[in-house]
N, C-alpha and C. Protein backbone atom coordinates (compact mmCIF):
# COMPACT_ATOMS: atom_id res chain seq x y z
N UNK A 1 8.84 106.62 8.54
CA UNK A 1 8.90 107.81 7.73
C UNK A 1 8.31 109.01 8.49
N UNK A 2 7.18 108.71 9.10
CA UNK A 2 6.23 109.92 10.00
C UNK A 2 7.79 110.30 10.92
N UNK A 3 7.74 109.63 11.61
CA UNK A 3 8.51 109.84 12.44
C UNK A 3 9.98 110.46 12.77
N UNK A 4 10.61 110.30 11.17
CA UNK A 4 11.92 111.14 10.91
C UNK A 4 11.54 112.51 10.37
N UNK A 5 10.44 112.15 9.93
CA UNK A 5 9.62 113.79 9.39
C UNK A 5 9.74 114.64 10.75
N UNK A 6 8.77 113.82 11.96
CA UNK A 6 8.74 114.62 12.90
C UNK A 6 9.62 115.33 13.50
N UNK A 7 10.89 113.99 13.77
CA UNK A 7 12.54 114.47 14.15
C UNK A 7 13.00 115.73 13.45
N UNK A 8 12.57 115.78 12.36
CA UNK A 8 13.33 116.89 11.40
C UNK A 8 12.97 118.30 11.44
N UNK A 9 11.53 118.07 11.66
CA UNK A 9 10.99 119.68 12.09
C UNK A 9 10.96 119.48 13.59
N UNK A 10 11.19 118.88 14.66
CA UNK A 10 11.74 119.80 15.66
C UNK A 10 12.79 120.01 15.18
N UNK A 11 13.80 119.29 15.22
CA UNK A 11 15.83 119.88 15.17
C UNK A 11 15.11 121.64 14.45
N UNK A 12 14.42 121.81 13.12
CA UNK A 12 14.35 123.13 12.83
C UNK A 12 13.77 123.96 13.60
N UNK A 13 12.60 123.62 14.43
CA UNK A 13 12.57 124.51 15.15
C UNK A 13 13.03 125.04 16.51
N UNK A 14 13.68 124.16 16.81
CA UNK A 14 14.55 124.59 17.83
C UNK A 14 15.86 125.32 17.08
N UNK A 15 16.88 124.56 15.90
CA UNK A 15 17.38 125.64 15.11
C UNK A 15 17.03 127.01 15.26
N UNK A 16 15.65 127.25 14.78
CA UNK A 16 15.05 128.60 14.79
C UNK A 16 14.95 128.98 16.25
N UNK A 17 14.65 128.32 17.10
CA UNK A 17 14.50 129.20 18.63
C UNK A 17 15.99 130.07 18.93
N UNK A 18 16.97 128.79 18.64
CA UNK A 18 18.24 129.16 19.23
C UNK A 18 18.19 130.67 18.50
N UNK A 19 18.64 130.56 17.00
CA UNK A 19 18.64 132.11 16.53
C UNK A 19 17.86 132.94 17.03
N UNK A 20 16.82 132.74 17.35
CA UNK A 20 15.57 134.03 17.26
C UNK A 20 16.08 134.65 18.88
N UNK A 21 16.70 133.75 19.64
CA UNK A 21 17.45 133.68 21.14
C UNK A 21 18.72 134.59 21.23
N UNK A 22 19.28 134.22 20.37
CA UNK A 22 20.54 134.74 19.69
C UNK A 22 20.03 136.26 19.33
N UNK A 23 19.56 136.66 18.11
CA UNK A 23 18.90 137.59 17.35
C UNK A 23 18.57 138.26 18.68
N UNK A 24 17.84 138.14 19.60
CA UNK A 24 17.01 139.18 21.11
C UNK A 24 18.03 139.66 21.82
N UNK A 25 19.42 138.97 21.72
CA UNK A 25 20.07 139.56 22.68
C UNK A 25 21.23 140.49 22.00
N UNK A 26 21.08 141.04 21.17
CA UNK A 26 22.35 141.45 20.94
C UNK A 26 21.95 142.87 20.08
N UNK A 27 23.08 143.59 19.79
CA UNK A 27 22.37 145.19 19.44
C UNK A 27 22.79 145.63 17.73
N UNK A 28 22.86 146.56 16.93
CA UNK A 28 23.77 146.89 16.12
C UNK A 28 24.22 147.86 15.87
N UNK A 29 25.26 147.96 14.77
CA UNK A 29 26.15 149.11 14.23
C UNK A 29 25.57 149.22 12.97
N UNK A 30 25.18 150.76 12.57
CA UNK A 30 25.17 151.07 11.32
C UNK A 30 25.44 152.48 11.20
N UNK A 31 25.98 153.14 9.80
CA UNK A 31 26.68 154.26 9.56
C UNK A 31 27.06 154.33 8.18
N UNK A 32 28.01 154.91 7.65
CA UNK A 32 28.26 155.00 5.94
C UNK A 32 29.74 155.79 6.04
N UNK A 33 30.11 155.74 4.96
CA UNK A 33 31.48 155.98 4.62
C UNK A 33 31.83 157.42 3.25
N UNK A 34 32.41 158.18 3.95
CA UNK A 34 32.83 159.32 2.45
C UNK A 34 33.83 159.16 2.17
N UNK A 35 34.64 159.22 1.15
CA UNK A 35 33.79 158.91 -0.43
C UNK A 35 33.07 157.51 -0.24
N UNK A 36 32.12 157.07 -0.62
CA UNK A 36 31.53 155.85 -0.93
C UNK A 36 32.25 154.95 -1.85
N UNK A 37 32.69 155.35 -3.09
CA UNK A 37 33.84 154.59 -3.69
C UNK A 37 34.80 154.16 -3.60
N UNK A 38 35.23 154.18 -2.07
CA UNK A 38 36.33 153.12 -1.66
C UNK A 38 35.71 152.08 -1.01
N UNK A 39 34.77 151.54 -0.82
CA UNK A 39 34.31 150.33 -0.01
C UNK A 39 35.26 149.98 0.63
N UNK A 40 34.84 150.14 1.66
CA UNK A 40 35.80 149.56 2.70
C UNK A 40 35.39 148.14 3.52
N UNK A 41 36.19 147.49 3.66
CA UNK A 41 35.68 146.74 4.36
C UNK A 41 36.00 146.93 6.04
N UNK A 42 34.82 145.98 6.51
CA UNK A 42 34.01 146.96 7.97
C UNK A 42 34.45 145.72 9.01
N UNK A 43 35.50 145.39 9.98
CA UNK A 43 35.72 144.84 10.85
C UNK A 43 35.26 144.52 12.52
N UNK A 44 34.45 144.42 13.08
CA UNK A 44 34.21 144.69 14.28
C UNK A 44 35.08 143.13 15.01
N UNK A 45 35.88 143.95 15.96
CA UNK A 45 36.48 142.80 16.81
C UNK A 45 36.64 142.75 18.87
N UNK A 46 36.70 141.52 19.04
CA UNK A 46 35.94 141.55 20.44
C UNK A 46 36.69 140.71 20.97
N UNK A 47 37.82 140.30 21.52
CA UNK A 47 38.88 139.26 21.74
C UNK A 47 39.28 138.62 20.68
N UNK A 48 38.74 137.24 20.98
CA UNK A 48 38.73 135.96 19.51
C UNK A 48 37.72 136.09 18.53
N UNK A 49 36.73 136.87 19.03
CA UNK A 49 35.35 136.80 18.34
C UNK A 49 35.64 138.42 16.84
N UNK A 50 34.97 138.01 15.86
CA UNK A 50 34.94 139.25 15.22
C UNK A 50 33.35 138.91 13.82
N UNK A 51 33.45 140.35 13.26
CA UNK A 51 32.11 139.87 12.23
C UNK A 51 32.63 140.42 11.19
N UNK A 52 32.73 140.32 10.23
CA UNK A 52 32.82 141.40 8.78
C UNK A 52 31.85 141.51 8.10
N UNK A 53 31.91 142.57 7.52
CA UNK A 53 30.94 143.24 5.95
C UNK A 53 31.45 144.26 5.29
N UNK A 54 31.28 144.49 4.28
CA UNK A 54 31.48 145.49 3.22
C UNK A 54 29.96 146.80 3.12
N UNK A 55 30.77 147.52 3.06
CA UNK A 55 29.82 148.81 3.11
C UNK A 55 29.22 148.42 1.32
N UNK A 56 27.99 149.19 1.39
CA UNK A 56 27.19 148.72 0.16
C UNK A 56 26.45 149.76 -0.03
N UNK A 57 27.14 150.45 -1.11
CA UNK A 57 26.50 151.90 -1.60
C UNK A 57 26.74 152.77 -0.55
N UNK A 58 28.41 152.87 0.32
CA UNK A 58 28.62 154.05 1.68
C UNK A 58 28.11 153.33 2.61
N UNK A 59 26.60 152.72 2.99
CA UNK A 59 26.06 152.09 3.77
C UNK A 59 27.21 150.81 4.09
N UNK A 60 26.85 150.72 5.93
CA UNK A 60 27.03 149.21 6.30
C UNK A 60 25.92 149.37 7.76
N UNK A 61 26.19 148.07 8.31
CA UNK A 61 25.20 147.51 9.14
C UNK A 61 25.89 146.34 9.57
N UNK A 62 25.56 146.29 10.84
CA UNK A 62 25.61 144.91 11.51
C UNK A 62 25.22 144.51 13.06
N UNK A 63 25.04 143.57 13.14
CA UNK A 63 24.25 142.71 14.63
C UNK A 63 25.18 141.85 15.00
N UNK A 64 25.46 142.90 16.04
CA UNK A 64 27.05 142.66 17.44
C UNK A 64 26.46 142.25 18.99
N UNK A 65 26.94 141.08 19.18
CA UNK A 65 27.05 140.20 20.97
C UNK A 65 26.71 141.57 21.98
N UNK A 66 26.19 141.82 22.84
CA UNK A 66 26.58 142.95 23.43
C UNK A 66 28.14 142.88 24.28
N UNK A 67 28.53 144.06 24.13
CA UNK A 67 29.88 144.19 25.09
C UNK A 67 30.90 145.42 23.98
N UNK A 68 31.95 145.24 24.58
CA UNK A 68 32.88 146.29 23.86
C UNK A 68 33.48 145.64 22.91
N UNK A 69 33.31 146.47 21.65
CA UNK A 69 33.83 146.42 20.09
C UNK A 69 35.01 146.94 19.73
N UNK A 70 35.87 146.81 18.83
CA UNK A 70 36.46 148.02 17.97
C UNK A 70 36.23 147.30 16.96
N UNK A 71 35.92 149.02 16.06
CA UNK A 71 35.30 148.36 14.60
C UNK A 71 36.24 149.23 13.88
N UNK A 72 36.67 148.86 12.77
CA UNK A 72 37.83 148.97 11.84
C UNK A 72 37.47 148.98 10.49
N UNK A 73 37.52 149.99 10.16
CA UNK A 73 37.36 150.56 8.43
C UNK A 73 38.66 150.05 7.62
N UNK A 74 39.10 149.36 6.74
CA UNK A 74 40.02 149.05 5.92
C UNK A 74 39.72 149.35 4.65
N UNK A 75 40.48 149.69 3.62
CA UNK A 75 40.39 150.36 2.62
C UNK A 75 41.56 149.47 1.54
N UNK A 76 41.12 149.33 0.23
CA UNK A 76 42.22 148.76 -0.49
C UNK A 76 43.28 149.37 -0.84
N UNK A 77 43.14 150.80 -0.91
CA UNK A 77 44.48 151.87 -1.06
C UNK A 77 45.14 152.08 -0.10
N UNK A 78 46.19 151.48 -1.09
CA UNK A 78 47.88 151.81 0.48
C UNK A 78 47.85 153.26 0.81
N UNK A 79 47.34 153.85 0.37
CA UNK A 79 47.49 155.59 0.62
C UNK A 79 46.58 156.24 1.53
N UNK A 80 45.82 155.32 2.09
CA UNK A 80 44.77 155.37 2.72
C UNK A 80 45.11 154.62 4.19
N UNK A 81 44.79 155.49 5.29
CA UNK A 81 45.48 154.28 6.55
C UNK A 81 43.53 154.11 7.41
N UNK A 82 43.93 153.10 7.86
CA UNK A 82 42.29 152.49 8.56
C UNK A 82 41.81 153.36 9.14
N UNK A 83 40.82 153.50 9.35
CA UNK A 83 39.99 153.89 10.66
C UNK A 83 39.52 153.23 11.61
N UNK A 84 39.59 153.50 12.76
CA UNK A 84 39.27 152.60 14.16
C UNK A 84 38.47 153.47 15.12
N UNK A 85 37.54 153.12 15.41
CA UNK A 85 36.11 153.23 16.64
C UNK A 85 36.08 152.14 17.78
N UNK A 86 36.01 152.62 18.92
CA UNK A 86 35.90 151.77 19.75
C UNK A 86 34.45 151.85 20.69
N UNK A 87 32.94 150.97 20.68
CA UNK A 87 32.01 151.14 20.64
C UNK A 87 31.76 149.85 21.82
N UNK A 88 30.48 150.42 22.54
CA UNK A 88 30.13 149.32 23.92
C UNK A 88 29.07 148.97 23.37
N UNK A 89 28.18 147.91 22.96
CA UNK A 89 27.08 147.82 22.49
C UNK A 89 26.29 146.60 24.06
N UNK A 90 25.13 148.01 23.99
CA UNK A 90 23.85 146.79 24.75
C UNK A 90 23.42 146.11 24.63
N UNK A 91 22.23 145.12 24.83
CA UNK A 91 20.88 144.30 24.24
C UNK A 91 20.57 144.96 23.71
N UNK A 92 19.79 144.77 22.59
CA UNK A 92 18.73 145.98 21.58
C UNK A 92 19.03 147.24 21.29
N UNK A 93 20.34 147.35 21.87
CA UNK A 93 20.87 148.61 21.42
C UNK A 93 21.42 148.71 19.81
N UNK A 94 20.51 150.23 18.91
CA UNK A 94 21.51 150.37 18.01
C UNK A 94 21.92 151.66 17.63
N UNK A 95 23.43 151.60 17.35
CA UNK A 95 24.00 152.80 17.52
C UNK A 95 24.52 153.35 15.93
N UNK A 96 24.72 154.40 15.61
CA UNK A 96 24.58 154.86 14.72
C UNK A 96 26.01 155.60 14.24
N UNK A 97 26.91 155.23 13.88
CA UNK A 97 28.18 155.12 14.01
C UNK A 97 28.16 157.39 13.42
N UNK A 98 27.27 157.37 12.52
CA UNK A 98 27.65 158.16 11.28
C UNK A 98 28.67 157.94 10.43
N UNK A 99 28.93 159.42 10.00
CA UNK A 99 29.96 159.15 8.44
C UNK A 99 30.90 159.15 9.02
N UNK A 100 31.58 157.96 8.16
CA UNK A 100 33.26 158.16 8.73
C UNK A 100 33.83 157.95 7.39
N UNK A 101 34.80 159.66 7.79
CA UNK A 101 35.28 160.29 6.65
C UNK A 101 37.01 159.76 6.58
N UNK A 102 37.12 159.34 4.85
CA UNK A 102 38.48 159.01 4.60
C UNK A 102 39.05 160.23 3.77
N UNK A 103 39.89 160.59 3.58
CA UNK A 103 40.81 161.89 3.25
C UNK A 103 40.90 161.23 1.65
N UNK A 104 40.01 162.54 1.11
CA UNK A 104 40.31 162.09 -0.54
C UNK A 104 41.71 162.12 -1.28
């Protein structure tokens, strides 16, 4: 019993190293959206690799690999066409997209 106990909190803390490893190397995006009432959802894509989120109250945020992005605003109204940014992110770099404005 001691002993699978023990097994179990290493695997977690090495779990935790890997992230916290992960987490040091990489930078983020954050910025907001006008009007705020279209939530858009927020794409960042990188070959095969990509992340999503939804803007939350105009606000979004996110923690991107370093290297070159394009991040992609989508909107649920057909009347509305995307927005696209194309962004290089460092280690510990975070960049601050600002407002990105959709045509009321």
């Amino acid at each position: 019993m001691r002993r699978g106990l023990l097994e179990l909190c290493l695997i977690i803390i090495v779990i935790i190293g890997i992230h916290a490893e992960r987490a040091m190397h990489s930078g983020s995006i954050e910025g907001s959206v006008y009007p705020s009432s279209l939530t858009p959802a927020v794409v960042a894509v990188r070959g095969s690799d990509s992340v999503k989120t939804a803007s939350n109250d105009g606000h979004f945020g996110m923690r991107l690999q370093p290297g070159m992005w394009k991040v992609i605003f989508v909107v649920k109204n057909p009347n509305q066409s995307q927005v696209e940014k194309s962004v290089n992110i460092s280690e510990g770099q975070r960049i601050n997209l600002g407002e990105i404005k959709f045509a009321e």
